[in-house]
C-alpha atoms as a PDB file:
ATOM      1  CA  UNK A   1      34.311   4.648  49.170  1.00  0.00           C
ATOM      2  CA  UNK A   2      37.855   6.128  49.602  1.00  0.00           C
ATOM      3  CA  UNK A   3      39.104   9.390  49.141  1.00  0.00           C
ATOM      4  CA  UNK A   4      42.961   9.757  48.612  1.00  0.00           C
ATOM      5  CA  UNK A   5      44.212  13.276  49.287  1.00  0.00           C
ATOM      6  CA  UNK A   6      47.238  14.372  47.692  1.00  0.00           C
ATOM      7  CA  UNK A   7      47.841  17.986  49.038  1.00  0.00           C
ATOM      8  CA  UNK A   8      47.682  18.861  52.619  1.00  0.00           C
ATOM      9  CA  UNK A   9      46.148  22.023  53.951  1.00  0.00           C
ATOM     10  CA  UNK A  10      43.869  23.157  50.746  1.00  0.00           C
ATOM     11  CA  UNK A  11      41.867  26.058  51.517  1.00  0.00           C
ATOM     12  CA  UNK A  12      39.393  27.320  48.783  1.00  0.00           C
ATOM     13  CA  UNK A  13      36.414  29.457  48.189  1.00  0.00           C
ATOM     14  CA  UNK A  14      34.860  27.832  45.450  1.00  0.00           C
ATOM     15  CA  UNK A  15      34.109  24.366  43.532  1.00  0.00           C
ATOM     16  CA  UNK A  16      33.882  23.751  40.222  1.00  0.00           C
ATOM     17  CA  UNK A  17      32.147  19.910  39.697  1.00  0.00           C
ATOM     18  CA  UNK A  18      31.069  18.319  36.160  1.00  0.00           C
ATOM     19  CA  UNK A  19      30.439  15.040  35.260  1.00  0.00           C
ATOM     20  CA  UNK A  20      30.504  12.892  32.166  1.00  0.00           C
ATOM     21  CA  UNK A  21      27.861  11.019  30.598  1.00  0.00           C
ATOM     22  CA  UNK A  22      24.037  11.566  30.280  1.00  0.00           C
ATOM     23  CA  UNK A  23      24.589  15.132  31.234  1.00  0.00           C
ATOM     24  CA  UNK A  24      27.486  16.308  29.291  1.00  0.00           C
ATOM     25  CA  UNK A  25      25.733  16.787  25.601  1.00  0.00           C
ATOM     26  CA  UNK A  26      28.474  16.409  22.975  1.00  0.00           C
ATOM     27  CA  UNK A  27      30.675  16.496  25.627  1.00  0.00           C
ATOM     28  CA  UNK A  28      30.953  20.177  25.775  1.00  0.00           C
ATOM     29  CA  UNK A  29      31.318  20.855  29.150  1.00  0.00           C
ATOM     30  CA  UNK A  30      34.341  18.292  28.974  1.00  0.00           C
ATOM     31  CA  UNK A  31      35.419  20.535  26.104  1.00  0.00           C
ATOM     32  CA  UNK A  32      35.378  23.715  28.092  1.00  0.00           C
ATOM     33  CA  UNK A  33      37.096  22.141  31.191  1.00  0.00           C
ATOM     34  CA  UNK A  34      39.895  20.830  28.839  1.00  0.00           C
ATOM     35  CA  UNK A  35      40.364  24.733  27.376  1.00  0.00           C
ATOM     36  CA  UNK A  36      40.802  25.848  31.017  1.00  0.00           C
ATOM     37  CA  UNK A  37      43.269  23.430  32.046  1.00  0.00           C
ATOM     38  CA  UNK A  38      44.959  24.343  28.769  1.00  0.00           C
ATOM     39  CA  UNK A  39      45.276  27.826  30.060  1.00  0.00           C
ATOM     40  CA  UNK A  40      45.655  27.294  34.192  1.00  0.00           C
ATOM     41  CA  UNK A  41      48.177  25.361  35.472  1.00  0.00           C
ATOM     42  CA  UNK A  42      46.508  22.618  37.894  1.00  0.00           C
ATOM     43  CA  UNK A  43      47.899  19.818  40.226  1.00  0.00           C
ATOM     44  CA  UNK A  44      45.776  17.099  41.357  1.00  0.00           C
ATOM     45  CA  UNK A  45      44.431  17.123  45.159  1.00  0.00           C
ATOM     46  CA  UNK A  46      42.251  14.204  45.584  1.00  0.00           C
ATOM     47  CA  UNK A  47      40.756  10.993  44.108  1.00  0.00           C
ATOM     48  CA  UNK A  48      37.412   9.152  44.967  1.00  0.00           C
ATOM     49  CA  UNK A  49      37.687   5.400  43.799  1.00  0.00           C
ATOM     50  CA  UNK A  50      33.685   5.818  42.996  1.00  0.00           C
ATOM     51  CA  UNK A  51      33.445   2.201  44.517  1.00  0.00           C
ATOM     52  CA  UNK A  52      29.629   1.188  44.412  1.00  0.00           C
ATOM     53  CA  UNK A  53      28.520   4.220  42.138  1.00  0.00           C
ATOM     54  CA  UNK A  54      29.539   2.969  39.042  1.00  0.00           C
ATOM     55  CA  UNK A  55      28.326  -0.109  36.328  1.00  0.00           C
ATOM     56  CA  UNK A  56      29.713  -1.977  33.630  1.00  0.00           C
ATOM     57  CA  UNK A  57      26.958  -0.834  31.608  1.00  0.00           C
ATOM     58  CA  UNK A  58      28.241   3.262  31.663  1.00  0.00           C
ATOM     59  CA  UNK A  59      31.648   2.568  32.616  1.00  0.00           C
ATOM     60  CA  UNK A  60      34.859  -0.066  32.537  1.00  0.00           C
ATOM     61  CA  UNK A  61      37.751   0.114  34.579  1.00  0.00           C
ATOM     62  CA  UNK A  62      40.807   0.528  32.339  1.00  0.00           C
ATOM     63  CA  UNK A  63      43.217  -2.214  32.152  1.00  0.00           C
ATOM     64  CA  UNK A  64      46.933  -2.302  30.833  1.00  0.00           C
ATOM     65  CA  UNK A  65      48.175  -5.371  29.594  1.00  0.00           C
ATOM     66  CA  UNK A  66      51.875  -6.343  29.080  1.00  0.00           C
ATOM     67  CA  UNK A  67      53.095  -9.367  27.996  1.00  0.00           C
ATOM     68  CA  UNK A  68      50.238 -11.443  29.042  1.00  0.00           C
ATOM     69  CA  UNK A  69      49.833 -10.199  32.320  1.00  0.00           C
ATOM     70  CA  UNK A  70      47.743  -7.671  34.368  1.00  0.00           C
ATOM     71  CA  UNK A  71      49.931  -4.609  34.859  1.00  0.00           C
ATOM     72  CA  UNK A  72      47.511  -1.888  35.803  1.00  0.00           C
ATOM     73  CA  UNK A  73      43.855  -1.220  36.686  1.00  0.00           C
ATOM     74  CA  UNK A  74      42.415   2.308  36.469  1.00  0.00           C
ATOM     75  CA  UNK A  75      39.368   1.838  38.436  1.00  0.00           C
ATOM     76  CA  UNK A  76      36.787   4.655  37.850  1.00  0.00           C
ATOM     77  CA  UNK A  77      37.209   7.770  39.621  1.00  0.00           C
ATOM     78  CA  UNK A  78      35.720  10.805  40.377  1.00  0.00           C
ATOM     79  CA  UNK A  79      38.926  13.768  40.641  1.00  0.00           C
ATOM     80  CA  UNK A  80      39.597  16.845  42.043  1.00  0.00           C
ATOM     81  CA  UNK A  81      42.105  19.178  41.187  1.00  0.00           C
ATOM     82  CA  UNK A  82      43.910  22.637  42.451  1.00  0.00           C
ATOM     83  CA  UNK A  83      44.437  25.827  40.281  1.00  0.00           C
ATOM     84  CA  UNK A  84      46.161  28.307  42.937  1.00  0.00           C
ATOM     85  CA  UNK A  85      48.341  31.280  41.814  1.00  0.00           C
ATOM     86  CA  UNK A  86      49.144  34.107  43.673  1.00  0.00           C
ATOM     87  CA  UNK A  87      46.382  36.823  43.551  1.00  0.00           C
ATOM     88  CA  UNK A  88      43.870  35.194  42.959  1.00  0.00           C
ATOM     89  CA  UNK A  89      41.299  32.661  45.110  1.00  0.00           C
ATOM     90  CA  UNK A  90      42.520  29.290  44.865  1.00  0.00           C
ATOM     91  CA  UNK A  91      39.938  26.635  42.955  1.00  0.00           C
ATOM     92  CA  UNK A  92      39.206  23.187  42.338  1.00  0.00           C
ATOM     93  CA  UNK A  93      38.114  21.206  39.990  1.00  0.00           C
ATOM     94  CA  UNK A  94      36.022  18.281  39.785  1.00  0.00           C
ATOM     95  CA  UNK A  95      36.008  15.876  37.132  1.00  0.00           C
ATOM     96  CA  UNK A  96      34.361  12.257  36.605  1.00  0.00           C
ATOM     97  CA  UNK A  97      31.662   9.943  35.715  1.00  0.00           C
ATOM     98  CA  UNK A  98      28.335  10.505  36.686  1.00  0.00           C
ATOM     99  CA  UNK A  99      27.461   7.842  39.204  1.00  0.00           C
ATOM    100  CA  UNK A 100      24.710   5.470  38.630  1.00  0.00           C
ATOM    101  CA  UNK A 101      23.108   5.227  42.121  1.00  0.00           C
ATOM    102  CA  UNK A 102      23.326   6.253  45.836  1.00  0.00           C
ATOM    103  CA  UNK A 103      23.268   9.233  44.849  1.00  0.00           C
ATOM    104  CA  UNK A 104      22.582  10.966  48.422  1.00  0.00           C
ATOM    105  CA  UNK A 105      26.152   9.258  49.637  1.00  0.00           C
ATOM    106  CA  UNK A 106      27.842  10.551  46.939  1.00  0.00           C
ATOM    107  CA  UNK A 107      27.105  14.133  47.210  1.00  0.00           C
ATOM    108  CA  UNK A 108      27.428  13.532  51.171  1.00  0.00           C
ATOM    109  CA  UNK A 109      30.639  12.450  50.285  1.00  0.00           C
ATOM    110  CA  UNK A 110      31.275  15.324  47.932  1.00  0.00           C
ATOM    111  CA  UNK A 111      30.292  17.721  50.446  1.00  0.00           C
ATOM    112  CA  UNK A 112      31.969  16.200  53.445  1.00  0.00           C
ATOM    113  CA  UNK A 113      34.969  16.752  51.502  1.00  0.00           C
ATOM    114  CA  UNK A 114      34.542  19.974  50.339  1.00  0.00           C
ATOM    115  CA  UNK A 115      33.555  22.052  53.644  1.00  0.00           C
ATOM    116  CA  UNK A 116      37.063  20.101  54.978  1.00  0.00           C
ATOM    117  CA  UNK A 117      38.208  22.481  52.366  1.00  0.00           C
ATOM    118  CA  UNK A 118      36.304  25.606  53.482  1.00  0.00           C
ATOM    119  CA  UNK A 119      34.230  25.486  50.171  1.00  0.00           C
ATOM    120  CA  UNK A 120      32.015  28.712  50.277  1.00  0.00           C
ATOM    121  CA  UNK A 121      30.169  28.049  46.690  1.00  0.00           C
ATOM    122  CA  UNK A 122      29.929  25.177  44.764  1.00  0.00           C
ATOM    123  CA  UNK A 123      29.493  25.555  40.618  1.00  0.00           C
ATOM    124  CA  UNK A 124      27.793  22.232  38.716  1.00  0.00           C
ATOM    125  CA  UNK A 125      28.136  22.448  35.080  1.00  0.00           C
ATOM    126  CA  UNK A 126      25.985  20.160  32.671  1.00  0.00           C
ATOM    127  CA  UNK A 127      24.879  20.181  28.868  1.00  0.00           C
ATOM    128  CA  UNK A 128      21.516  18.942  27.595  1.00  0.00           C
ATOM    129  CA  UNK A 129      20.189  17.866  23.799  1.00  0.00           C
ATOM    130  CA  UNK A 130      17.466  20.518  23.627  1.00  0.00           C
ATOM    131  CA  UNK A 131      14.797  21.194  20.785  1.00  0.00           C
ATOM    132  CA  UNK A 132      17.011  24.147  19.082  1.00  0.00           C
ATOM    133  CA  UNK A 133      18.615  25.226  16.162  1.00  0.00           C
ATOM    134  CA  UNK A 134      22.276  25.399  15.773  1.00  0.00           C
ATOM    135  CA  UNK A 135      21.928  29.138  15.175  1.00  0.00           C
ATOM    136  CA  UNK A 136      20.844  29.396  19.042  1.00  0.00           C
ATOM    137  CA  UNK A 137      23.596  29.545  21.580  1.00  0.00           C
ATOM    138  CA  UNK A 138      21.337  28.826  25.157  1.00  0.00           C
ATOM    139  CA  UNK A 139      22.618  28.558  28.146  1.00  0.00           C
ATOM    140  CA  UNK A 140      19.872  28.438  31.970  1.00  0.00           C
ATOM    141  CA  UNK A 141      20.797  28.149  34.986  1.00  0.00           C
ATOM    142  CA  UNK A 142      19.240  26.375  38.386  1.00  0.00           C
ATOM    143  CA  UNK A 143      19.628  28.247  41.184  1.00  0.00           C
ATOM    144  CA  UNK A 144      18.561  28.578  45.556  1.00  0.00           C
ATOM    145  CA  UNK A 145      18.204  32.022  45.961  1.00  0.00           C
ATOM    146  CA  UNK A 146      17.204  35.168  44.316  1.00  0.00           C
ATOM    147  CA  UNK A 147      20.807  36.938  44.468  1.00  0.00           C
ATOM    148  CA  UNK A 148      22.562  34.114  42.548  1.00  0.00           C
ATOM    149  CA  UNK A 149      19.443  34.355  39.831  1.00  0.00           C
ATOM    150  CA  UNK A 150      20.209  37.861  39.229  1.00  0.00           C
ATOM    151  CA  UNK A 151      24.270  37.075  39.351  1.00  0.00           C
ATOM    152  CA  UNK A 152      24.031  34.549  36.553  1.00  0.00           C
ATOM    153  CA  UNK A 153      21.357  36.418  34.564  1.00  0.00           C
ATOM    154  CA  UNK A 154      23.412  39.291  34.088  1.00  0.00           C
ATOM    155  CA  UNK A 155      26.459  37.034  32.726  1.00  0.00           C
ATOM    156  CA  UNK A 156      23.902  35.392  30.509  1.00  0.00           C
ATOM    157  CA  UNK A 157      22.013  32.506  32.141  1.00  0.00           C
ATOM    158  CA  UNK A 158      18.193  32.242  31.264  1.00  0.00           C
ATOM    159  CA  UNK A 159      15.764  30.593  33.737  1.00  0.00           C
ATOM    160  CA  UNK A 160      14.977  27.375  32.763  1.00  0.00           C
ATOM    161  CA  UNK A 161      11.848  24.980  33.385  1.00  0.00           C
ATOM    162  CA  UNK A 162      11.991  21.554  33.138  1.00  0.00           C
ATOM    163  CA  UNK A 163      10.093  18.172  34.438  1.00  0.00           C
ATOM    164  CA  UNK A 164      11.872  14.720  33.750  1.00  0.00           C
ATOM    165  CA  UNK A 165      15.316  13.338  34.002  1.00  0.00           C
ATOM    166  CA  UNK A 166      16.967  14.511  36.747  1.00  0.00           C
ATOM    167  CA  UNK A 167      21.175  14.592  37.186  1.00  0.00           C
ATOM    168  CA  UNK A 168      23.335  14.098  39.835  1.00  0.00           C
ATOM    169  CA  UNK A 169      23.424  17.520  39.662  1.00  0.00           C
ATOM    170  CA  UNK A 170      20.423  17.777  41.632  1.00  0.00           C
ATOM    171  CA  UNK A 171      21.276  15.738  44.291  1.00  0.00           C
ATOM    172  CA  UNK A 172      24.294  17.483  45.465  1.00  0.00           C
ATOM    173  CA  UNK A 173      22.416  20.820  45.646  1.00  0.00           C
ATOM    174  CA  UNK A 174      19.965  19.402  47.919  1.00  0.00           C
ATOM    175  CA  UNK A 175      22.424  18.478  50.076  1.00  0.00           C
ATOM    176  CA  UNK A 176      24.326  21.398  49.520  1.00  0.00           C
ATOM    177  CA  UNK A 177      21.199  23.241  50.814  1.00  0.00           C
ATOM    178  CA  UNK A 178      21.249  21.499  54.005  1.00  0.00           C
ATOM    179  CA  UNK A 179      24.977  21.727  54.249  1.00  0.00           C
ATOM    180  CA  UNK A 180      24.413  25.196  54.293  1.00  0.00           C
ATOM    181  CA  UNK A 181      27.095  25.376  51.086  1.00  0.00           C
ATOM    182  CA  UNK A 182      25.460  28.254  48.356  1.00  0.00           C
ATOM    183  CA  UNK A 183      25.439  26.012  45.110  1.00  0.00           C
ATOM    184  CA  UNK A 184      24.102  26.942  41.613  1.00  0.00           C
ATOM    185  CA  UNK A 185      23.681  25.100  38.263  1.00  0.00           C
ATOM    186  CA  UNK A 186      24.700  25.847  35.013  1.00  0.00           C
ATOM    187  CA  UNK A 187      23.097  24.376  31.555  1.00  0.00           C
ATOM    188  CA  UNK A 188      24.502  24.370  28.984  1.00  0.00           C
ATOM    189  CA  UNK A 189      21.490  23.210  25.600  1.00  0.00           C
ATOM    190  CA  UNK A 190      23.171  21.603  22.815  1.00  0.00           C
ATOM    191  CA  UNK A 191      21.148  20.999  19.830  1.00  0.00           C
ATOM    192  CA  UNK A 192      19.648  17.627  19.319  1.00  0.00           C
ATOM    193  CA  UNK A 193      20.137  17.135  15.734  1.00  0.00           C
ATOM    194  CA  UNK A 194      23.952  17.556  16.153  1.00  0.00           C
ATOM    195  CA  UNK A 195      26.980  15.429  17.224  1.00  0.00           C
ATOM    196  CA  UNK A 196      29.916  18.030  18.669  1.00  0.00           C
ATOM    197  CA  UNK A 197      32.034  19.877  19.032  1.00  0.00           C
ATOM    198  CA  UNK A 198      30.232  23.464  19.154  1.00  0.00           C
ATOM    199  CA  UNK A 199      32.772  25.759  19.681  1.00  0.00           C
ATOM    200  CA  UNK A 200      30.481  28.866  19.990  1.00  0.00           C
ATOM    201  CA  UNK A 201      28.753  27.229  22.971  1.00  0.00           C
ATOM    202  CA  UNK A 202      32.461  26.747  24.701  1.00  0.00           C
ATOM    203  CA  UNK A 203      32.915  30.356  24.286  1.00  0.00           C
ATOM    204  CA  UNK A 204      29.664  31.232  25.891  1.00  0.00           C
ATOM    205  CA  UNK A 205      30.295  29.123  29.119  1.00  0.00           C
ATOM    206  CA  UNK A 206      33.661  30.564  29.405  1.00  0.00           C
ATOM    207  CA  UNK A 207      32.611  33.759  29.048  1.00  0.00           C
ATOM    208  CA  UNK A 208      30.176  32.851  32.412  1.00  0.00           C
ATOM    209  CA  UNK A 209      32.905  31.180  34.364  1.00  0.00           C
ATOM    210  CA  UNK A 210      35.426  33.337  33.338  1.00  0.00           C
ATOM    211  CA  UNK A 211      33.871  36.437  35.625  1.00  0.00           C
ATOM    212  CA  UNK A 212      32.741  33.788  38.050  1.00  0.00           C
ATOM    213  CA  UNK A 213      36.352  32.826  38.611  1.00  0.00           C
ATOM    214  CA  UNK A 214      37.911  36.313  38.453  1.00  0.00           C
ATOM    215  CA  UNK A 215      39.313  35.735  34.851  1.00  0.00           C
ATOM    216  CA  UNK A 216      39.148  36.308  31.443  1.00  0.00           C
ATOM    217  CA  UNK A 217      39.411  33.524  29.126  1.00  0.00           C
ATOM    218  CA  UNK A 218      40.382  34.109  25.077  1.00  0.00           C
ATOM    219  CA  UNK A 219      37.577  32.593  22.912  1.00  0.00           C
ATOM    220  CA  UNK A 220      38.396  34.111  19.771  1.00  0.00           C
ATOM    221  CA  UNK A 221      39.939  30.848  18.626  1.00  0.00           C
ATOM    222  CA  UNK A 222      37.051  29.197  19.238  1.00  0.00           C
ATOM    223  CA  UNK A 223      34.471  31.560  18.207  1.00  0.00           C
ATOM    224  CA  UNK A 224      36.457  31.365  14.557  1.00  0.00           C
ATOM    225  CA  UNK A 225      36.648  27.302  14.727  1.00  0.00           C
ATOM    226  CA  UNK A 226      32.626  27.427  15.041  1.00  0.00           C
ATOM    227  CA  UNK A 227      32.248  30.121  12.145  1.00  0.00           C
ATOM    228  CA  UNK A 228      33.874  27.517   9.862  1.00  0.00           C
ATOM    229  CA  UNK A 229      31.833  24.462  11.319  1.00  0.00           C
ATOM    230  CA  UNK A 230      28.510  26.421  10.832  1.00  0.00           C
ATOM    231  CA  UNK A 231      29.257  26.767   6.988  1.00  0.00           C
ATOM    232  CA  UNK A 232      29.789  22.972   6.696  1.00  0.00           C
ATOM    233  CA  UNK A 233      26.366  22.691   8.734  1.00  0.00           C
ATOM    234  CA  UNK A 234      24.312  24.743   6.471  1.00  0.00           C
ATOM    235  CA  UNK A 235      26.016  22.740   3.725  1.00  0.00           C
ATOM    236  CA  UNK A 236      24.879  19.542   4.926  1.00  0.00           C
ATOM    237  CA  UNK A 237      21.539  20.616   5.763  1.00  0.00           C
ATOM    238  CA  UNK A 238      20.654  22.362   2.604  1.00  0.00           C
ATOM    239  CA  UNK A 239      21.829  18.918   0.666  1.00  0.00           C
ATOM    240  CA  UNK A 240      19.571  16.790   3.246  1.00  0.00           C
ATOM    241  CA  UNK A 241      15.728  17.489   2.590  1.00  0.00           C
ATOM    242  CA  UNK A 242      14.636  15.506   5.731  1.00  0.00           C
ATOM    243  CA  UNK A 243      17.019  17.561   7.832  1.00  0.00           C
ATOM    244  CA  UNK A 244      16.378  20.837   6.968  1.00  0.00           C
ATOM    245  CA  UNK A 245      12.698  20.473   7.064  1.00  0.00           C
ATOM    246  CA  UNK A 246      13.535  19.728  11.032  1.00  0.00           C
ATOM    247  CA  UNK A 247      15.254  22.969  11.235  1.00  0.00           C
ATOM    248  CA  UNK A 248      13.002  24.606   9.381  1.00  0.00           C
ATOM    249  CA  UNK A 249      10.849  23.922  11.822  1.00  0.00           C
ATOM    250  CA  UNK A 250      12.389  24.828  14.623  1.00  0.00           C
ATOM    251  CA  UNK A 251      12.560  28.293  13.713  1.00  0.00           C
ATOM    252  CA  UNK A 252       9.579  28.411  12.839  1.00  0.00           C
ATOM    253  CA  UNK A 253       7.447  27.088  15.974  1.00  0.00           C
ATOM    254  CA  UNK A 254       7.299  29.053  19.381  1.00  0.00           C
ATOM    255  CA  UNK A 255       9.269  26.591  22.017  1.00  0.00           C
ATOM    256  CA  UNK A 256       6.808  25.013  23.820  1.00  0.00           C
ATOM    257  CA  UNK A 257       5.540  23.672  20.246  1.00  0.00           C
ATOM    258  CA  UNK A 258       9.067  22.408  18.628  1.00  0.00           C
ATOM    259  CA  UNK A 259       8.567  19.198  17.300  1.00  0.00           C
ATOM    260  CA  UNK A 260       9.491  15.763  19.124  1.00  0.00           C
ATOM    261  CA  UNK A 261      13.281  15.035  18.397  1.00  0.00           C
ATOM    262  CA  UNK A 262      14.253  13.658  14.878  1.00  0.00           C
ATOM    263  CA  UNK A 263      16.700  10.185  14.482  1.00  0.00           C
ATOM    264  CA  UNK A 264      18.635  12.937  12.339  1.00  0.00           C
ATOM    265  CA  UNK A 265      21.867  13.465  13.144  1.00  0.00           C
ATOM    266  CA  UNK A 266      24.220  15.568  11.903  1.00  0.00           C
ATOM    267  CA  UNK A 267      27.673  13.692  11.426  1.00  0.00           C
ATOM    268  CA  UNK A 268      30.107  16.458  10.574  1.00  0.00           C
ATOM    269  CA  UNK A 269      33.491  13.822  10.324  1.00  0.00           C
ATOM    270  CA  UNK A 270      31.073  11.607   7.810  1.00  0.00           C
ATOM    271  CA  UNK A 271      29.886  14.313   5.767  1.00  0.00           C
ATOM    272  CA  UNK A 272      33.611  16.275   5.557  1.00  0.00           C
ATOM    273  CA  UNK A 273      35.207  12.936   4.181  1.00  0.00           C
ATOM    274  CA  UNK A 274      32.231  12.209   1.864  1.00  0.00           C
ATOM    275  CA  UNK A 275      32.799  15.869   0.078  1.00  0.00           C
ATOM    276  CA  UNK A 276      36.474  15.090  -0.108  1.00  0.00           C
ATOM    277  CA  UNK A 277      36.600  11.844  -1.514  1.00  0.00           C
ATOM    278  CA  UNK A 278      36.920  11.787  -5.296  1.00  0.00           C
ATOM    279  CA  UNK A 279      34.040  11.440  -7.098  1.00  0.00           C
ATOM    280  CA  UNK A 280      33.411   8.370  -9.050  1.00  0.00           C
ATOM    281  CA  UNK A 281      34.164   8.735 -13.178  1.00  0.00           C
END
């Protein structure tokens, strides 16, 4: 696998890595990375060509096509980038597809790179379909010690227990562990029954990463973009019996007893043309 650098001398305290795929829910955390780019100004400061951790089955390499012939293959890629302004602690980004195997060479890889940098703390951010309501705004956290429990709890991370499906994610904190790299894990829970965006969950994970980082982000945008998404929700679910017998019960049931997920989902783009389309005379 090879890793192009494209800035010399990087020194940083802290990494912020995401990946798409199986654990980016309704691609949220995508979402939220997107709104901080759109705020920070970042150059890019490396590039692994992911060769060997990638499948035609999750992911094609793009190809660009002029005139008959081959002008360009994007081969998948996993990419870092810089945010460094003066006064603050310089960060970087990572961004790219899941990988679908060797996953102890990746994160060795990922790690190799990153203490070259002088990486003191690495972030992972995920999202997960989870058995709640759109009402709920959840966010947990996996973490290795007690201090960094008690650091995310107070910015709004629940403890979280789970048993199946693991991530990438929990690879590269095992070998974070023996690189001797503090890392930490933050979920994101995105409600089953839905198809994105969910603005109100964007504002909660920048609201954690913004003290994390030593910022403040502006969410008020988003915060009124999901008010006005949650009214076209109820709408849909009050006109779909099957629907909003599922939510029903989800409020009603303690957690551990929420019912197995429904085929349900709720299509906001399909439902939003439907209600403006004339209707027939």
């Amino acid at each position: 696998m090879e890793i192009r650098t494209f800035l010399e001398n990087i020194g940083i305290r802290r990494a912020i890595l995401s990946f798409s795929g199986w654990p980016d829910a309704g691609k949220v955390i995508q979402s939220t990375l997107d709104e901080i780019r759109g705020t920070l100004h970042f150059e890019p400061a490396a590039s692994m060509d992911m060769d060997g951790f990638w499948n035609v089955q999750t992911s094609r390499p793009q190809v660009d096509v002029r005139h008959g012939q081959v002008r360009k293959i994007e081969w998948p890629s996993y990419d870092f980038s810089l945010w460094n302004h003066p006064g603050y602690e310089p960060l970087v980004l990572g961004r790219g597809p899941e990988p679908v195997g060797n996953w102890k060479s990746f994160s060795r890889q990922i790690l190799r790179l990153l203490k070259k940098w002088g990486c003191a703390e690495i972030a992972l951010l995920g999202c997960i379909y989870d058995q709640i309501t759109h009402e709920e705004v959840v966010v947990s956290s996996v973490v290795q010690d007690s201090g960094t429990y008690n650091r995310l709890s107070d910015l709004g991370c629940g403890p979280i227990e789970y048993k199946g499906p693991g991530a990438v994610h929990s690879a590269i904190m095992e070998e974070a562990k023996q690189a001797g790299i503090p890392c930490f894990c933050i979920w994101a829970h995105f409600p089953f029954y839905l198809r994105g965006p969910h603005e109100m969950l964007m504002a909660r994970l920048l609201g954690i990463l913004g003290p994390i980082m030593g910022l403040h982000f502006e969410t008020a945008r988003l915060v009124a973009l999901w008010e006005k998404r949650e009214k076209e929700i109820e709408e849909l679910i009050e006109q779909d019996q099957e629907l909003r017998k599922v939510v029903d019960n989800l409020k009603k049931q303690p957690e551990e007893e929420h019912p197995a997920p429904s085929t349900k989902i709720v299509r906001l783009e399909e439902f939003l043309k439907k209600r403006h389309e004339p209707h027939d005379k």
